[in-house]
N, C-alpha and C. Protein backbone atom coordinates (compact mmCIF):
# COMPACT_ATOMS: atom_id res chain seq x y z
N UNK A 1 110.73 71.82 68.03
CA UNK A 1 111.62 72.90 67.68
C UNK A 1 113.04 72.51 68.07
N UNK A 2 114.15 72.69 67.36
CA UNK A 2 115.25 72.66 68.04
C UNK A 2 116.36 73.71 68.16
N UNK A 3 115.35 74.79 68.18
CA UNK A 3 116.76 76.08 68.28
C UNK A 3 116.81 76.92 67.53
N UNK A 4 116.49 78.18 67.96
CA UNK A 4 116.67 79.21 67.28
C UNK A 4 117.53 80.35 67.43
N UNK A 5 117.92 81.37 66.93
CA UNK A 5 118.30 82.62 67.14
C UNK A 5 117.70 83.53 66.76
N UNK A 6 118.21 84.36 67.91
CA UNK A 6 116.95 85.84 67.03
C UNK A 6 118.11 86.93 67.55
N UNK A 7 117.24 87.71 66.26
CA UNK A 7 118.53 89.28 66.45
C UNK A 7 117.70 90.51 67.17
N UNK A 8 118.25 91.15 67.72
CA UNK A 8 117.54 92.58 68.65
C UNK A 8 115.81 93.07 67.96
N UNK A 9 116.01 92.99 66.68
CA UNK A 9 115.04 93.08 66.06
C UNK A 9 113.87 92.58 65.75
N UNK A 10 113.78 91.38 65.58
CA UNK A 10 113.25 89.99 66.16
C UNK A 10 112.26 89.74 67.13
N UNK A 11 112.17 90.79 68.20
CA UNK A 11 111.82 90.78 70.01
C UNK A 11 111.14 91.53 69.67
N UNK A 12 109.54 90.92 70.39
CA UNK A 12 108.51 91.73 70.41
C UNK A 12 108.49 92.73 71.54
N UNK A 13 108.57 93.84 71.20
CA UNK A 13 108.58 94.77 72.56
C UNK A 13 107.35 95.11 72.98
N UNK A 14 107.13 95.49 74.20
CA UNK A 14 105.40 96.08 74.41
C UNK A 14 105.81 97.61 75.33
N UNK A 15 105.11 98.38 74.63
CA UNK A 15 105.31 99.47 75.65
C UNK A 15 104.16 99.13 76.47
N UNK A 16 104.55 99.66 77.82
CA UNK A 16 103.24 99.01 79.28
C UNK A 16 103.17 100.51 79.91
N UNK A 17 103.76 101.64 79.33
CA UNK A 17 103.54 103.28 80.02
C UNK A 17 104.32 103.70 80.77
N UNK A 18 104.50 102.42 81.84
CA UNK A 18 105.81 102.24 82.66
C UNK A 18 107.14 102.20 82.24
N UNK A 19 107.21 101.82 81.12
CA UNK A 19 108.50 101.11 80.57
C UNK A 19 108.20 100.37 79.66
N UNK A 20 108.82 99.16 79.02
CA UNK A 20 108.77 98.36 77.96
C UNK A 20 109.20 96.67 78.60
N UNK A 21 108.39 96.36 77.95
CA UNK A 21 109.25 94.10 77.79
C UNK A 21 109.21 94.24 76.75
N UNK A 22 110.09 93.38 76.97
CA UNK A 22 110.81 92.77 75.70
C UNK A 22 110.66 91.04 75.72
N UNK A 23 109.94 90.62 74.83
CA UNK A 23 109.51 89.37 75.27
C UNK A 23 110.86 88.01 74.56
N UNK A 24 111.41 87.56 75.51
CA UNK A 24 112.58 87.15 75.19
C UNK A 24 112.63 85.53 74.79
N UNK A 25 111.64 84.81 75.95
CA UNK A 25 111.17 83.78 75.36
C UNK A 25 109.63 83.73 76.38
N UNK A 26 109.06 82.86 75.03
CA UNK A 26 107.51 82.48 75.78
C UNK A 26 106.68 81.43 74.74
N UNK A 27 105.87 80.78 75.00
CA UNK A 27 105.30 80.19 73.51
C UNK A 27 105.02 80.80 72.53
N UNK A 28 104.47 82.14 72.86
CA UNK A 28 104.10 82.75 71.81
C UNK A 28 105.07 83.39 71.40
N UNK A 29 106.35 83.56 71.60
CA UNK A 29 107.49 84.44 71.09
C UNK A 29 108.79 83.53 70.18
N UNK A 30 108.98 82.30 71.41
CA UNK A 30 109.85 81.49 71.28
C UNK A 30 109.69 79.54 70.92
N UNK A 31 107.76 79.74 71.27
CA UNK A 31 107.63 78.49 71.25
C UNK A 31 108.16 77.56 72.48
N UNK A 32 108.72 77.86 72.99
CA UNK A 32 109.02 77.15 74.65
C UNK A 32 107.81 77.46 75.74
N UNK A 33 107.44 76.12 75.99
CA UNK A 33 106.44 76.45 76.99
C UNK A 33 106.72 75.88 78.20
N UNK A 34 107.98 76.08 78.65
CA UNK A 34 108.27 75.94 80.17
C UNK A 34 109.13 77.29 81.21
N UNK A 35 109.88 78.17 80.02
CA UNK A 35 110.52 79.24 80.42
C UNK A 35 109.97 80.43 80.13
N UNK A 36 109.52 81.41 80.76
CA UNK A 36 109.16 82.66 79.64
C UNK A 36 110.22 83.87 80.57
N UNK A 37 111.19 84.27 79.64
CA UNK A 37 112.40 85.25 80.26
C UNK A 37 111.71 86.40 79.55
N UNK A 38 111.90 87.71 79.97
CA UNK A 38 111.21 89.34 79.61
C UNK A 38 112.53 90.23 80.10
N UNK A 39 112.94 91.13 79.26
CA UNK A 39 113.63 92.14 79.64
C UNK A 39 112.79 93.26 79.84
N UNK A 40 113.06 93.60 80.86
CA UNK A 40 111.98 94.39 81.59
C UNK A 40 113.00 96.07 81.46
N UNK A 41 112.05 97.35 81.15
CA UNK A 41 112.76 98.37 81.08
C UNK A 41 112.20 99.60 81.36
N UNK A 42 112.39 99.99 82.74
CA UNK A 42 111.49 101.07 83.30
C UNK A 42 112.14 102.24 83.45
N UNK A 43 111.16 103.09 82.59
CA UNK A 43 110.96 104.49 82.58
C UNK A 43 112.14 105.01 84.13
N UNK A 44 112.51 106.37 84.12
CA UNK A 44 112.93 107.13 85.47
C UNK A 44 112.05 107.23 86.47
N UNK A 45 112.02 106.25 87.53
CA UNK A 45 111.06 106.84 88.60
C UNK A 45 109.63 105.85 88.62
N UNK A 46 109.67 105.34 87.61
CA UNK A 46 108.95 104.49 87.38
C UNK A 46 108.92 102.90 87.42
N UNK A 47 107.41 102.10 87.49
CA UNK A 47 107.96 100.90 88.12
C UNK A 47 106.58 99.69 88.14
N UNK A 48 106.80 98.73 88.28
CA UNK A 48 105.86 97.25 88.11
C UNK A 48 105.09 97.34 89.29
N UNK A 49 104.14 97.75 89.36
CA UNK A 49 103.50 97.85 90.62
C UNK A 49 103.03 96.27 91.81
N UNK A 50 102.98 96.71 92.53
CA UNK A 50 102.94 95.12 93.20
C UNK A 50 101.85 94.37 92.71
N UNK A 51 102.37 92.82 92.59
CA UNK A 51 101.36 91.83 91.56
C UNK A 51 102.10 90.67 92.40
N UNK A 52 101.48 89.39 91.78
CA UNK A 52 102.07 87.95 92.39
C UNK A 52 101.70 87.58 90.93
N UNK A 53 102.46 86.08 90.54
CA UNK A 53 102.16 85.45 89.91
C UNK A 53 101.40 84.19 90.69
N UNK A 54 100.22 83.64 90.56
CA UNK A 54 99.97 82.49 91.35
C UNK A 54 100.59 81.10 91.15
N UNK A 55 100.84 80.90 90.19
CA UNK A 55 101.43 79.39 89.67
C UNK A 55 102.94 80.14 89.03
N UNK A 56 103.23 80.75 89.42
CA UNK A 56 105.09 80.49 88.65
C UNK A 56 105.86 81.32 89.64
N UNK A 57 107.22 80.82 89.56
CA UNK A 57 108.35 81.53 90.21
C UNK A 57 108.94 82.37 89.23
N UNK A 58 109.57 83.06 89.75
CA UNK A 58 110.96 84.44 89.43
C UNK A 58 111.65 84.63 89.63
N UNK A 59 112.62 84.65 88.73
CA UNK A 59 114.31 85.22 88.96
C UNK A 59 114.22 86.38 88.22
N UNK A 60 114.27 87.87 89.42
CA UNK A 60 114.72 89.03 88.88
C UNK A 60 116.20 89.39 89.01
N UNK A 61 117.03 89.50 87.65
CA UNK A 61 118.09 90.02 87.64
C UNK A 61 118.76 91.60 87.00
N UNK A 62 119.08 92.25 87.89
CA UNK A 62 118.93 93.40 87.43
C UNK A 62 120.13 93.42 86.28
N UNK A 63 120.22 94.31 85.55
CA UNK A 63 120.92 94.50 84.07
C UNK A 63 121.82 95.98 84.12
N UNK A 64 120.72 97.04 84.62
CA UNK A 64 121.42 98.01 84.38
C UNK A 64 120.52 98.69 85.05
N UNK A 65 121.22 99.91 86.12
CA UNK A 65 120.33 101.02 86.74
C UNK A 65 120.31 100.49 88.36
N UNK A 66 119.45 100.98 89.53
CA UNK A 66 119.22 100.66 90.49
C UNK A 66 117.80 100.31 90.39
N UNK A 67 117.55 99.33 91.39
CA UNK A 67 115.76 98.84 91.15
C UNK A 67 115.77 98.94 92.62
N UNK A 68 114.28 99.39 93.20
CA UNK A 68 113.98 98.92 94.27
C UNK A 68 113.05 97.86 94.38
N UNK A 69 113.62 96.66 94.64
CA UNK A 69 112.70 95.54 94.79
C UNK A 69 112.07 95.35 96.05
N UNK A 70 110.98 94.85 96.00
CA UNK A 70 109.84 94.22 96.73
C UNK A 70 109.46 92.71 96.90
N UNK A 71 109.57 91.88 98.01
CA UNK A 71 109.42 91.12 98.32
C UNK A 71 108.54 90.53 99.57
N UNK A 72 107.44 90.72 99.07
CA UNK A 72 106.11 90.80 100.41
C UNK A 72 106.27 92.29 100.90
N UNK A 73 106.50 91.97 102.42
CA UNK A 73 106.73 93.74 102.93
C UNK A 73 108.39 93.88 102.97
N UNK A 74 109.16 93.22 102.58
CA UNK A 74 110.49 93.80 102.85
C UNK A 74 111.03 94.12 101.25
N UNK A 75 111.69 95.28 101.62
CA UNK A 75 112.78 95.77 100.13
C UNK A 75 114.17 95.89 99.92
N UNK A 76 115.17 96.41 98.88
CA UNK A 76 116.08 96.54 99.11
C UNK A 76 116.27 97.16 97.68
N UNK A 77 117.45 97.63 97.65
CA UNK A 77 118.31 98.15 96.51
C UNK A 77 118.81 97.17 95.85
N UNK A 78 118.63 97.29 94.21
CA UNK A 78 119.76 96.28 93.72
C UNK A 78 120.24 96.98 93.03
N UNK A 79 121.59 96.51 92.17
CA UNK A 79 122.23 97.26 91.21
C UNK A 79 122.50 96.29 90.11
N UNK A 80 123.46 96.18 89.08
CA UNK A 80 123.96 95.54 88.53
C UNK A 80 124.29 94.54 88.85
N UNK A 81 123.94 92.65 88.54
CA UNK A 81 124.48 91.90 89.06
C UNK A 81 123.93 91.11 90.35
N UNK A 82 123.07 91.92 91.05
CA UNK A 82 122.11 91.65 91.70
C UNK A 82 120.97 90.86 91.16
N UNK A 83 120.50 89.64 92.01
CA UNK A 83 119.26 89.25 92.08
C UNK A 83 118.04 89.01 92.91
N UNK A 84 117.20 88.67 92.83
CA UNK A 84 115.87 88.16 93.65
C UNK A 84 115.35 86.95 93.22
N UNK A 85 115.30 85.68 94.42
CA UNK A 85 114.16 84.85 93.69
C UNK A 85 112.78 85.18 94.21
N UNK A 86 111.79 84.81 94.00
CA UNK A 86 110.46 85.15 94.09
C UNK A 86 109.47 83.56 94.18
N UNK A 87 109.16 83.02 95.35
CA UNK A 87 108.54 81.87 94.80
C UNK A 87 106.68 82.17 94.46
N UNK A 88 106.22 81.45 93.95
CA UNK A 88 104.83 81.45 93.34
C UNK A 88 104.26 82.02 94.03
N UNK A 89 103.12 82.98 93.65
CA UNK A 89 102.46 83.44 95.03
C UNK A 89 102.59 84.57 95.73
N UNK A 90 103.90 85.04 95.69
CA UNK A 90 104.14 85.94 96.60
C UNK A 90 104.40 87.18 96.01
N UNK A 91 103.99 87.93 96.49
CA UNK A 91 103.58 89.67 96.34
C UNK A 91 104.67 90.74 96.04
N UNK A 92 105.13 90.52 95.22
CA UNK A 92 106.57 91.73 94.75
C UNK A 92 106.27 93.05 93.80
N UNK A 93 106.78 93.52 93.68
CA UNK A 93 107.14 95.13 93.13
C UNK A 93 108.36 95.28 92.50
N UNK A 94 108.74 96.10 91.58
CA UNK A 94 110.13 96.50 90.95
C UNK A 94 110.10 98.22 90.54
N UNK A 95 110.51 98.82 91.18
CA UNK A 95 110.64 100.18 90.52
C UNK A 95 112.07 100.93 90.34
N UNK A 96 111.99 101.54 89.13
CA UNK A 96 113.56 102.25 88.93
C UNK A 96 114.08 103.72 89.75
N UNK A 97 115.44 103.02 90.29
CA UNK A 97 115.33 104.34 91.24
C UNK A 97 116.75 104.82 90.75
N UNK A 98 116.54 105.14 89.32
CA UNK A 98 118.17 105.86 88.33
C UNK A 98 117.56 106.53 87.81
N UNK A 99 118.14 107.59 87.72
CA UNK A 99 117.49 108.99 86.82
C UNK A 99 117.47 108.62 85.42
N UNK A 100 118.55 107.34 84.96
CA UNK A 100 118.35 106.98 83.53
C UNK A 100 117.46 105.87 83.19
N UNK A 101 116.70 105.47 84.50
CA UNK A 101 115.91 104.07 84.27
C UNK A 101 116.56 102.77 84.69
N UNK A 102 116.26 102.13 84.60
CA UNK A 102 116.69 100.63 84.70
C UNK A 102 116.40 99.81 84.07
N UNK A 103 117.02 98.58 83.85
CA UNK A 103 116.57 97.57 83.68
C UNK A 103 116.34 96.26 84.10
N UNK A 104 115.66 95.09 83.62
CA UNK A 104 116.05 93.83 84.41
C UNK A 104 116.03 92.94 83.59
N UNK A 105 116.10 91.22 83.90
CA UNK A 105 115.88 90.69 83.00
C UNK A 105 115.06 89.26 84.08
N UNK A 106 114.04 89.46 83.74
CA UNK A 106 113.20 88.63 84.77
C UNK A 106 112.93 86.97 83.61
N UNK A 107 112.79 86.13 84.84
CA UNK A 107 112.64 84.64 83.99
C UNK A 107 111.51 84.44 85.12
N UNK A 108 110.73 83.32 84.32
CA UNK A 108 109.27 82.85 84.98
C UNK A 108 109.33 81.23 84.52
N UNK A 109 108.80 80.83 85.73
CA UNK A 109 108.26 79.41 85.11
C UNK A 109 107.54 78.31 86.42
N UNK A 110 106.66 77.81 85.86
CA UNK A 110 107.11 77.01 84.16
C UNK A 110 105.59 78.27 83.63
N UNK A 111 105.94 77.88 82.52
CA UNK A 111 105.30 78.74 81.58
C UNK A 111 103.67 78.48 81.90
N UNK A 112 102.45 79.78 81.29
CA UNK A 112 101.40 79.49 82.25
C UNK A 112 100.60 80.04 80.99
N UNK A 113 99.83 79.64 80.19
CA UNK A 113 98.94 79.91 79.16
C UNK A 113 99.25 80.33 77.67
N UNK A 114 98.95 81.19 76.95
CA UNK A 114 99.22 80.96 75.86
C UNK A 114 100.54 82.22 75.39
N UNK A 115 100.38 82.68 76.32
CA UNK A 115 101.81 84.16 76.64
C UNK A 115 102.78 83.58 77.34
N UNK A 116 102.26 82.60 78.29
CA UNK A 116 103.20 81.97 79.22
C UNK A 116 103.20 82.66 80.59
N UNK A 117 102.70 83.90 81.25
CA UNK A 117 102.71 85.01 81.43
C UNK A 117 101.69 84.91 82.32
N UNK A 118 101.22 84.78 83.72
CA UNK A 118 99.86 85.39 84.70
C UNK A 118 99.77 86.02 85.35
N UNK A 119 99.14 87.34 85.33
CA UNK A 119 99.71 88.17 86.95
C UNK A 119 98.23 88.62 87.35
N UNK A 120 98.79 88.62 88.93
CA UNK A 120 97.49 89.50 89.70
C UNK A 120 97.52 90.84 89.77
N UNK A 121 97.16 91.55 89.80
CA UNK A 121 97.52 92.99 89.87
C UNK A 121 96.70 93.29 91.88
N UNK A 122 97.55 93.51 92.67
CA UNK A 122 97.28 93.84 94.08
C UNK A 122 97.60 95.12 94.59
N UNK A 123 97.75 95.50 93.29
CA UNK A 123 98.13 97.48 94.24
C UNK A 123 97.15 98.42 94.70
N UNK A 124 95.36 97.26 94.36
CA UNK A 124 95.10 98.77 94.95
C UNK A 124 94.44 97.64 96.50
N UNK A 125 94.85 97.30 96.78
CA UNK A 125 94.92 96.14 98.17
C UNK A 125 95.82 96.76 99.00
N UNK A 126 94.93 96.62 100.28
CA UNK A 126 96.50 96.67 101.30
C UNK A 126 96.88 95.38 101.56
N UNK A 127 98.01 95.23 102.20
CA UNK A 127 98.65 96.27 102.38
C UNK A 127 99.48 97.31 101.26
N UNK A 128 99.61 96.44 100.30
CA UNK A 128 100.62 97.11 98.79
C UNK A 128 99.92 98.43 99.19
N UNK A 129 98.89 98.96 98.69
CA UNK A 129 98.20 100.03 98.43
C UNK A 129 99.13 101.35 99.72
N UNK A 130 99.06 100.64 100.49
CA UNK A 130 99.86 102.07 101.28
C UNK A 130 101.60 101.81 101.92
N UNK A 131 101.96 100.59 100.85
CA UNK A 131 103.84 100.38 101.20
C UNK A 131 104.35 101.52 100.83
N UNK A 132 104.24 102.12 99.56
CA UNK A 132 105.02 102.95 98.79
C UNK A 132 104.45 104.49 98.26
């Protein structure tokens, strides 16, 4: 492949109940199988419940809104402009704490199957199960 563009329209969105991705690149979106970037867009109040990826890292950058991020047991506020890295493995959360929602724009890699995409789901584990 050597390059594409795509217009707003283009982007496969998924509603997840929580919010929406927007799948920005991945093999199956973009054909790149080392990056998979997601604009991530959560509902008011709502939020990615704690998960790890086992084999990939993360750069969460927030876009728009306040997020409360999760990083093992410690958190913090982000806003606009703000980021998080996340290395493989480790146990994070994202929830929107703006009455209009938030957003982010999270990158993963290197890319991990045919979505590009692996997660654990650990929320109903403690400790996650009783952080929040």
């Amino acid at each position: 492949m050597k390059g594409r563009f795509f217009t707003a329209g283009e982007v496969r969105r998924d509603d997840v109940g929580w919010g929406s991705l927007a799948w920005l690149s991945s093999p199956a979106a973009s054909g790149f199988n080392q990056i998979v970037a997601v604009e991530v867009t959560f509902n008011p109040g709502e939020g990615h419940n704690f998960h790890q990826h086992p084999r990939q890292e993360e750069l969460i950058y927030v876009l728009e809104g306040e997020i409360e991020q999760w990083i093992g047991r410690r958190n913090r506020l982000m806003g606009p402009g703000d980021s998080a890295v996340i290395p493989a493995g480790t146990v994070h959360a994202s929830f929107s704490r703006s009455a209009g929602g938030a957003s982010i724009l999270a990158v993963l890699g290197p890319s991990v199957g045919e979505e590009g995409y692996e997660l654990v789901d650990v929320s109903d584990r403690e400790p996650w199960a009783s952080l929040r």
